[in-house]
C-alpha atoms as a PDB file:
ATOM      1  CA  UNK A   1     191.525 105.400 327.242  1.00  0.00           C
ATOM      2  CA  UNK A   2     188.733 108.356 327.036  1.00  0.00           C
ATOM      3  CA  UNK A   3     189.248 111.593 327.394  1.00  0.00           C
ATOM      4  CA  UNK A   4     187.622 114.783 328.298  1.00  0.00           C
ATOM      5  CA  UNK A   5     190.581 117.168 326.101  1.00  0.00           C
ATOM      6  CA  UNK A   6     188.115 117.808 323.329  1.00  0.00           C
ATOM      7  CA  UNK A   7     185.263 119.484 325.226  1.00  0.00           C
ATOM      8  CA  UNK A   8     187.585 121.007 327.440  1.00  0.00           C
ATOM      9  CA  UNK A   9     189.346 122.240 324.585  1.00  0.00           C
ATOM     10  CA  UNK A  10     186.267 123.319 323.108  1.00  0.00           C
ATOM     11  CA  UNK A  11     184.595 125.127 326.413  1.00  0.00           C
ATOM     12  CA  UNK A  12     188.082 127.595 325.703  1.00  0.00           C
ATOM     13  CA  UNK A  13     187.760 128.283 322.628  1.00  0.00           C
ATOM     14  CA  UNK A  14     191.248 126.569 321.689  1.00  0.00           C
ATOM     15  CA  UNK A  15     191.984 125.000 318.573  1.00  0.00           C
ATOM     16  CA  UNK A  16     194.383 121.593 318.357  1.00  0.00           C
ATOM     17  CA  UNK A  17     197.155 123.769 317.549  1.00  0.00           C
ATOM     18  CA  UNK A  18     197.126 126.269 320.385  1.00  0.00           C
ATOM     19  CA  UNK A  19     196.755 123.583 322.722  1.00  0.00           C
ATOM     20  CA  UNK A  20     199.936 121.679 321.148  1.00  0.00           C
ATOM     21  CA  UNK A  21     201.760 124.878 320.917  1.00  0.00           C
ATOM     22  CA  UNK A  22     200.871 125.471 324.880  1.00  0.00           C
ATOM     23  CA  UNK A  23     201.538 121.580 325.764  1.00  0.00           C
ATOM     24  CA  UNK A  24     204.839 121.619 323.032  1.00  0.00           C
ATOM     25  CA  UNK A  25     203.704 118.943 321.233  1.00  0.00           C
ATOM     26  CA  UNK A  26     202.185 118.693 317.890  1.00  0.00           C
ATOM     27  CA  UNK A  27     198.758 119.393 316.666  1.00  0.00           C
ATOM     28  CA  UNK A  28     198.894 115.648 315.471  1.00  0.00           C
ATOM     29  CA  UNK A  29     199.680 114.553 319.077  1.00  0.00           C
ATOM     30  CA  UNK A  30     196.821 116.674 320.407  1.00  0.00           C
ATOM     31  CA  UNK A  31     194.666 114.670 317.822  1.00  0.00           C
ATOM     32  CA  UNK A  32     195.978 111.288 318.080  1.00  0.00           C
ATOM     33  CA  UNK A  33     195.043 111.425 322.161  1.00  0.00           C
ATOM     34  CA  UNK A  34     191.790 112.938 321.520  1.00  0.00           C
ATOM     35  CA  UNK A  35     190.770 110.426 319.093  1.00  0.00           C
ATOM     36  CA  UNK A  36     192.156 107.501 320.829  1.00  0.00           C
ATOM     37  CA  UNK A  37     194.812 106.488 318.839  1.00  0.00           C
ATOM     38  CA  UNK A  38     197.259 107.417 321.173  1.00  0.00           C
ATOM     39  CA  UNK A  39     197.854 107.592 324.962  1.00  0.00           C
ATOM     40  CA  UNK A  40     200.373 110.654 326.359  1.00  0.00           C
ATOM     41  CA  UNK A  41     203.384 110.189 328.643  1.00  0.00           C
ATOM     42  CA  UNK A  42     202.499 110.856 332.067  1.00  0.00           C
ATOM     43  CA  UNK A  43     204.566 114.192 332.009  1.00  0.00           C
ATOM     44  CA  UNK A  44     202.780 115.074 328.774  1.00  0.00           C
ATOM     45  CA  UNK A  45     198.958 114.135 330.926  1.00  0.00           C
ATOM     46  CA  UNK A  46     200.005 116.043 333.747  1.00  0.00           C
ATOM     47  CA  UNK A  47     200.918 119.137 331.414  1.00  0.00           C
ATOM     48  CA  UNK A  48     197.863 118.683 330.310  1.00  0.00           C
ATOM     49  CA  UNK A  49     195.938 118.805 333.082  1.00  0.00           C
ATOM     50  CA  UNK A  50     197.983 121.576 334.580  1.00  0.00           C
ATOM     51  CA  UNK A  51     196.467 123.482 331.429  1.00  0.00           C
ATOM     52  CA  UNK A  52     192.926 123.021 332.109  1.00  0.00           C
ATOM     53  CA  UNK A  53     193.262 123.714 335.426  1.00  0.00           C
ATOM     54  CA  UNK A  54     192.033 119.893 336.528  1.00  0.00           C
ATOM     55  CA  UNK A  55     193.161 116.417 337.591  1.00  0.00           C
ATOM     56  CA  UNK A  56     194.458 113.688 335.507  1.00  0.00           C
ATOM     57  CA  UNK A  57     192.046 111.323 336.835  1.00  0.00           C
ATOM     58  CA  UNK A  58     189.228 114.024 335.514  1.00  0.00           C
ATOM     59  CA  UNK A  59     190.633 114.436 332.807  1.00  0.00           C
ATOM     60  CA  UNK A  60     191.680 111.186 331.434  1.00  0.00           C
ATOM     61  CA  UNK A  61     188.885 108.200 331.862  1.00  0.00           C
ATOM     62  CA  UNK A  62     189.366 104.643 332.709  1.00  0.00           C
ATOM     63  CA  UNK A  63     187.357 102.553 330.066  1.00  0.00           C
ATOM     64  CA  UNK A  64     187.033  99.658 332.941  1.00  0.00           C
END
């Protein structure tokens, strides 16, 4: 699944680790989504969403 986290991220100013501090996860969770590697829980994707102010479906891309 893509993602948008890293440019969002990046438009803030944020590094990995004050986005997992601010999502309480860790900084290798915030990498392992952004890469790929990994998808979030829903709670953790709407957390995350909730913190840049946007939708899931905006925020996470379908690859279909």
């Amino acid at each position: 699944m893509k993602n948008r986290i890293t440019d969002l991220r990046a438009e803030r100013g944020w590094t990995q680790l004050s986005l997992a501090q601010q999502a309480g996860v860790s900084r290798q969770t915030i990498n392992a989504i952004e890469t790929g590697k990994f998808d979030p829980s829903l709670p953790l994707a709407f957390r995350l969403a909730k913190l840049f102010d946007t939708r899931i479906e905006e925020l996470f891309l379908d690859e279909q």
